[in-house]
Protein backbone atom coordinates (compact mmCIF):
# COMPACT_ATOMS: atom_id res chain seq x y z
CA UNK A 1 0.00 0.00 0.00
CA UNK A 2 1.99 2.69 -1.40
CA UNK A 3 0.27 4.98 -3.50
CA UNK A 4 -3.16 6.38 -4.09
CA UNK A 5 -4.17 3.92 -6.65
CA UNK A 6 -4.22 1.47 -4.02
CA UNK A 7 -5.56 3.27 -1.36
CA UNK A 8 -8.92 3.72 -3.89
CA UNK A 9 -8.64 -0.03 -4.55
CA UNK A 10 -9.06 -0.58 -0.53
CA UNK A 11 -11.71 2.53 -0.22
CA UNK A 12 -13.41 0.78 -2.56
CA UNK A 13 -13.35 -3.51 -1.46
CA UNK A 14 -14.58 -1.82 2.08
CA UNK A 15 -16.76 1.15 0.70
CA UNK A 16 -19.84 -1.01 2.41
CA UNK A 17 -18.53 -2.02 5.98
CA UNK A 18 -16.43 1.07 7.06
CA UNK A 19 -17.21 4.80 7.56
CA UNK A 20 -13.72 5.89 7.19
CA UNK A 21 -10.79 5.76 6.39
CA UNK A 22 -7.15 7.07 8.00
CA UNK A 23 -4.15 6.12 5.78
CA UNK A 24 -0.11 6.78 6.72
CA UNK A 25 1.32 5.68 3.60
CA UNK A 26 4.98 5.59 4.63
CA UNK A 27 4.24 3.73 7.46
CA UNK A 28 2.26 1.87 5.48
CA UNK A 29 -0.97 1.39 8.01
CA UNK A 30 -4.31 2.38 7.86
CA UNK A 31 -7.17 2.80 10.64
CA UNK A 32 -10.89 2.72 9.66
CA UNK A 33 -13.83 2.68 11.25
CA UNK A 34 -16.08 -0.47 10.66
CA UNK A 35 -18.83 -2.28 11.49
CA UNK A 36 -18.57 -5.92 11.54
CA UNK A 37 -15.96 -8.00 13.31
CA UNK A 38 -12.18 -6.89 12.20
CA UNK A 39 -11.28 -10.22 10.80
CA UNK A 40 -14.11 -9.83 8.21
CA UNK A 41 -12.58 -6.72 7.39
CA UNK A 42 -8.96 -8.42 7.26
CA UNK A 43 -10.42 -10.91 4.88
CA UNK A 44 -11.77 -8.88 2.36
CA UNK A 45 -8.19 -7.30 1.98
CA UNK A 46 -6.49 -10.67 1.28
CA UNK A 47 -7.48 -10.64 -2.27
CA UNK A 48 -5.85 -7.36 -2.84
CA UNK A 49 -2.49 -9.08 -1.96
CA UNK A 50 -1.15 -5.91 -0.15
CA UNK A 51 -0.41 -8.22 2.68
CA UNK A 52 -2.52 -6.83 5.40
CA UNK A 53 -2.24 -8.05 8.82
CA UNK A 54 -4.43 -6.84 11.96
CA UNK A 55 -2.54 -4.95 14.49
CA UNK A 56 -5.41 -3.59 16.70
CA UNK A 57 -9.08 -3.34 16.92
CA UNK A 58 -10.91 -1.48 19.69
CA UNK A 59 -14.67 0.29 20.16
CA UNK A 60 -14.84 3.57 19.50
CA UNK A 61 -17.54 6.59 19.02
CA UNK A 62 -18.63 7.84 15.88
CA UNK A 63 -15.88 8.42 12.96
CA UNK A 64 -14.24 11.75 12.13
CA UNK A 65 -16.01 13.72 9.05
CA UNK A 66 -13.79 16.41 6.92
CA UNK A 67 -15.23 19.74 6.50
CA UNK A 68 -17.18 20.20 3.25
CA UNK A 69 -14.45 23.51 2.27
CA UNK A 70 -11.31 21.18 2.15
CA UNK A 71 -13.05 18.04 0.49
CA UNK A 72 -13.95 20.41 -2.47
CA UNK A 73 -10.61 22.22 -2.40
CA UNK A 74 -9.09 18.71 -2.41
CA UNK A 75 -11.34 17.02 -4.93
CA UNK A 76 -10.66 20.44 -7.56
CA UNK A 77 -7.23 19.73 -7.08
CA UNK A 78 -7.64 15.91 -8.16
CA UNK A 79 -9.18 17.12 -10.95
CA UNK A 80 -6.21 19.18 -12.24
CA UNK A 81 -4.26 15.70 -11.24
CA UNK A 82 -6.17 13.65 -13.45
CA UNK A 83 -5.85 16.25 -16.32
CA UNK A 84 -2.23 16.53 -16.05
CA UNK A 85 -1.61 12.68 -16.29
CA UNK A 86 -4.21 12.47 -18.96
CA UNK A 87 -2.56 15.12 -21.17
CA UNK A 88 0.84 13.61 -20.09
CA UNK A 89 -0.39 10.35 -21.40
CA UNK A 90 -1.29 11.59 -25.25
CA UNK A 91 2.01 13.44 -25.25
CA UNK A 92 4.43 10.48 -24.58
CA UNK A 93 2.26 7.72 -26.32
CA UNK A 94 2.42 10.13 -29.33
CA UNK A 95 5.83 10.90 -28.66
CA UNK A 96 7.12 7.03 -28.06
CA UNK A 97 5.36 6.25 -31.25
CA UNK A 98 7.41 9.10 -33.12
CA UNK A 99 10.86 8.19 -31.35
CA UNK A 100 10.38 4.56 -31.93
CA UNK A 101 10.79 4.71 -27.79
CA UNK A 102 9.54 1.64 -25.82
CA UNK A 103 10.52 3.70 -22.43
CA UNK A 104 8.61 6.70 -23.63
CA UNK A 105 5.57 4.47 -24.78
CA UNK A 106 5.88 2.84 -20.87
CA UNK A 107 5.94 6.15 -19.01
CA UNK A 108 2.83 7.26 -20.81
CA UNK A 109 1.35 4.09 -19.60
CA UNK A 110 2.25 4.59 -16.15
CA UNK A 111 0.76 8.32 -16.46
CA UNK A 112 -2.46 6.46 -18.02
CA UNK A 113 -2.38 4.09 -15.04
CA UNK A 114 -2.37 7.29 -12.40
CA UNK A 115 -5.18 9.19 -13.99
CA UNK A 116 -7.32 5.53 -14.63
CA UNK A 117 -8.69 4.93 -11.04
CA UNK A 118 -9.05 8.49 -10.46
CA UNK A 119 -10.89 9.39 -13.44
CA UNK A 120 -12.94 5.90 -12.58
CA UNK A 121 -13.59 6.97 -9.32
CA UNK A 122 -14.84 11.07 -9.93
CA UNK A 123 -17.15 9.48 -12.88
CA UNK A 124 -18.90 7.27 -9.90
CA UNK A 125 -19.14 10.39 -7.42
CA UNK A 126 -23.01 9.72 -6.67
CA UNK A 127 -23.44 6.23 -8.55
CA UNK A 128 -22.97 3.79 -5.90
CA UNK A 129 -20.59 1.17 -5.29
CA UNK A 130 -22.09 -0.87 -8.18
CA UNK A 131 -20.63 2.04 -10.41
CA UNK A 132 -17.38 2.57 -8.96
CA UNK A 133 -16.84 -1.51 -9.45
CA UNK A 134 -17.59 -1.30 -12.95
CA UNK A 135 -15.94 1.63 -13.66
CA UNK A 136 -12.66 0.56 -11.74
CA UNK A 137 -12.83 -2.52 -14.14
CA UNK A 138 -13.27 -0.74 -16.96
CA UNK A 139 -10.18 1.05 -16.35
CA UNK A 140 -8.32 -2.54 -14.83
CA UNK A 141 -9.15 -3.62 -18.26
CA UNK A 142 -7.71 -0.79 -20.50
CA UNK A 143 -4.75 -0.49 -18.19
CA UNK A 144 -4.05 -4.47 -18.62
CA UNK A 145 -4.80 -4.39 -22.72
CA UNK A 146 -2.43 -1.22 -23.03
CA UNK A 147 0.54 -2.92 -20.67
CA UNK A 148 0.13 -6.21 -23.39
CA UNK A 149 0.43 -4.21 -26.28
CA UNK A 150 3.37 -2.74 -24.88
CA UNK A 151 5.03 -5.68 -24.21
CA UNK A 152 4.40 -7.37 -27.74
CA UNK A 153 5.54 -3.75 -29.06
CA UNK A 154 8.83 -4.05 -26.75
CA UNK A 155 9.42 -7.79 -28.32
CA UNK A 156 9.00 -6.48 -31.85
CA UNK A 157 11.70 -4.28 -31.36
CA UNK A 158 13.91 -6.56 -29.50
CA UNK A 159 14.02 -9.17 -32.27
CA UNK A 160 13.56 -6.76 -35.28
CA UNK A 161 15.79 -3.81 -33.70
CA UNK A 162 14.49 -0.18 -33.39
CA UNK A 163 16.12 3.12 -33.36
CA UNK A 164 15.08 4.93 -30.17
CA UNK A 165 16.13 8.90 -30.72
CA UNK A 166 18.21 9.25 -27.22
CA UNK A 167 17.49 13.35 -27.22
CA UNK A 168 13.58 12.79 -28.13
CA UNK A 169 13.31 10.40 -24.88
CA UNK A 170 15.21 13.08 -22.68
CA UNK A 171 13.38 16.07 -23.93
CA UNK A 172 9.82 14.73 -24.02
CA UNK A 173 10.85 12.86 -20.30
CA UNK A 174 11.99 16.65 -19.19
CA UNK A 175 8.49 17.87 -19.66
CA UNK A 176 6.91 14.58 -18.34
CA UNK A 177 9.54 16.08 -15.05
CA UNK A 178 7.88 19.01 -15.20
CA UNK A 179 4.22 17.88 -14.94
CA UNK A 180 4.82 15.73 -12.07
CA UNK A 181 6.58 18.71 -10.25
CA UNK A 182 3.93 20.54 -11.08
CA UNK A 183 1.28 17.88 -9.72
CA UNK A 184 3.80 17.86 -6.81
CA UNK A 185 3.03 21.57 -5.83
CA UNK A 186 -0.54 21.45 -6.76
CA UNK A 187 -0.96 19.02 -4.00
CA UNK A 188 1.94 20.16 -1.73
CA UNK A 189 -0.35 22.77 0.40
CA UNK A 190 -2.73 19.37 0.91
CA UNK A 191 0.37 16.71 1.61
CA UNK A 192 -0.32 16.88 5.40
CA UNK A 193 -4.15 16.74 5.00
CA UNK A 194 -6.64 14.22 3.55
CA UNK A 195 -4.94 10.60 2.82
CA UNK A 196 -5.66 10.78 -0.84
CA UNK A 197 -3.97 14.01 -0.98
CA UNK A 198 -0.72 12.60 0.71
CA UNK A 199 -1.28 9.74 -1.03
CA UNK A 200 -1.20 11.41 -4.33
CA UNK A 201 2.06 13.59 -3.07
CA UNK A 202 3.53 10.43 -2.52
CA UNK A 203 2.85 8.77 -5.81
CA UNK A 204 3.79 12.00 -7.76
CA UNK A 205 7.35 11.88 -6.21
CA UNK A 206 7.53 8.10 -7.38
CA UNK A 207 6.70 9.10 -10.59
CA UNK A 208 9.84 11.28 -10.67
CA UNK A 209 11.85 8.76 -10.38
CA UNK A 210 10.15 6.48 -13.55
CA UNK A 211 10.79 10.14 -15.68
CA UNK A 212 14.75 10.21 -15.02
CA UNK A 213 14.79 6.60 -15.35
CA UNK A 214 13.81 7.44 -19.15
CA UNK A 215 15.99 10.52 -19.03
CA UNK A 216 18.87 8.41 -18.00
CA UNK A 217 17.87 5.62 -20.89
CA UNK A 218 18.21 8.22 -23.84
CA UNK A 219 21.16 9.40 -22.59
CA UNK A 220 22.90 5.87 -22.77
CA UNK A 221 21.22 5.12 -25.79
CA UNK A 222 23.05 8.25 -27.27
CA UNK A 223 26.01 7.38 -25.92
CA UNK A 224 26.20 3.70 -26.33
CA UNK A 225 24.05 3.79 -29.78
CA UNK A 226 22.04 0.39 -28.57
CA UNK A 227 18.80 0.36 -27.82
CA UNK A 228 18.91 -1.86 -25.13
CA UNK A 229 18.44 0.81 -22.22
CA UNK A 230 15.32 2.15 -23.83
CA UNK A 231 14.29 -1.67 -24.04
CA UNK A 232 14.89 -2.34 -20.33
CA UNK A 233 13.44 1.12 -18.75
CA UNK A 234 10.43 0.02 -20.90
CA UNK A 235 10.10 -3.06 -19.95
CA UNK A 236 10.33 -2.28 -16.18
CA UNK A 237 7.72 0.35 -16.30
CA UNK A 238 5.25 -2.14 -18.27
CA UNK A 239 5.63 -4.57 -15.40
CA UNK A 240 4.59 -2.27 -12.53
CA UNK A 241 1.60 -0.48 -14.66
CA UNK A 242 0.20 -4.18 -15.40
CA UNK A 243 0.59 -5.16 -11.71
CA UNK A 244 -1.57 -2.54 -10.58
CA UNK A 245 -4.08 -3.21 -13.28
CA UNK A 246 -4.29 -6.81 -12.04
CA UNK A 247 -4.90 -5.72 -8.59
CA UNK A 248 -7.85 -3.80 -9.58
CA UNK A 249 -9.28 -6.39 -11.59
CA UNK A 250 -9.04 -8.65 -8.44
CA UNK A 251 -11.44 -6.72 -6.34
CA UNK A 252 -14.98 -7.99 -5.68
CA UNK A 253 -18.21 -6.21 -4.75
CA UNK A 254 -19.48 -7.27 -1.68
C-alpha cells in the first residue's frame, strides 16, 4: 500500500462495511472505522495481496467527518491531477510512437495508469458502489490491454531492432519532469491533510523517479548507440503499470 491507486482499490473492497478511512502511507498502516468483526474486514483485503495483517481493533464513538471547504478544495485539485496525467499520457504515447521509444511508450502508460482509477472513481461520485466496481474494471481492463500491447511492441523491437532517438526520450521525459513537479506543488499545500492528498504527493514523487529513469535511458542510448536501455526502462515500467491493473481487476463487490 503505497500509492493512491491502491488506497482507492481498498476505499473501494470496504466502501460497504467502514465509515472511514485514516491512511499513513509511509508507514504503510491504515485505521478505519467499521462495522462488523475486524477479521471480516482483514479478509476482504487478502485478495488485494497488499499483505494486510491486523494490528489492533478497539470500540470507539462515531468516525471523524472532513469539513465540506477542504473536500472540495481537495477534490478540484484531483481534478487538475487527473488532467495533467491524462494530457501527459497523449504526449508520450504520441511521442514514443514518433521516437520509436519503448521507455517513452511505458511512461505514458504509467501516467495512463495514475489518472485511470481516479478518473474511474470522480465518474462514480453519486453512482454507488455498483458504479465505482464497474468503472474501476473498466479502467483494470484498459490499463491491462495497453501494458500487453506494450510488451508485444517491446518484443518487436527486441528481435527486429528499433532506433530509439536518445534526445527525443530526454526532452519529451523533461516535460513529463515538469508535470509531475507541477502535480507535486498542486498538491503540496494538501500533503499533510486528507490521505488521498498525501497519497497522491507520494505517488507523484515516485513518478519522478520512472521520468529520469527514461531521461537516464536516452542518454545511454546516445552514448552507447544500442537500444537496449530504452528496451529495459520500458520493460520495467510495463511490469509495474500491469501489476496494478491486475490488482484492480481482483477486487470484488461485496
Amino acid at each position: 500500500m503505497d500509492c493512491p491507486s491502491e488506497e482507492r482499490l481498498i476505499r473501494m473492497q470496504l466502501a460497504d462495511c467502514a465509515s472511514h478511512f485514516d491512511f499513513d502511507l509511509p508507514a504503510r498502516r491504515l485505521a478505519l472505522w467499521h462495522s462488523g468483526p475486524a477479521e471480516a474486514v482483514l479478509d476482504r483485503l487478502a485478495p488485494l495481496g497488499f499483505g494486510a495483517r491486523l494490528l489492533a481493533s478497539e470500540a470507539v464513538g462515531a468516525a471523524p467527518t472532513a469539513g465540506a471547504a477542504a473536500q472540495h478544495a481537495e477534490g478540484r485539485t484531483l481534478v487538475w491531477l487527473l488532467a495533467i496525467n491524462a494530457l501527459m499520457f497523449l504526449v508520450e504515447g504520441l511521442a514514443g510512437w514518433w521516437a520509436e521509444s519503448s521507455g517513452l511508450l511505458a511512461d505514458g502508460l504509467d501516467m495512463f495508469a495514475d489518472a485511470a482509477v481516479y478518473g474511474a472513481a470522480l465518474w462514480a461520485v453519486g453512482r454507488g458502489v455498483g458504479a465505482q466496481f464497474g468503472a474501476a474494471r473498466l479502467a483494470g481492463w484498459l490499463q491491462a490491454l495497453l501494458a500487453a500491447g506494450l510488451f508485444v511492441q517491446v518484443a518487436w523491437r527486441a528481435v527486429h531492432g528499433a532506433e530509439p532517438l536518445g534526445a527525443a526520450m530526454m526532452a519529451v521525459s523533461v516535460v513529463a519532469l515538469a508535470a509531475n513537479l507541477a502535480c507535486l506543488l498542486l498538491i503540496g499545500r494538501h500533503r499533510h491533510g486528507g490521505a488521498h492528498m498525501r497519497a497522491s504527493y507520494i505517488f507523484s514523487a515516485n513518478d519522478v523517479l520512472a521520468n529520469l529513469g527514461v531521461i537516464i535511458a536516452g542518454a545511454l542510448v546516445l552514448w552507447t548507440g544500442s537500444q537496449w536501455p530504452d528496451i529495459v526502462i520500458g520493460t520495467v515500467i510495463g511490469v509495474v503499470v500491469l501489476l496494478g491493473a491486475l490488482k484492480i481487476l481482483r477486487l470484488q463487490p461485496g
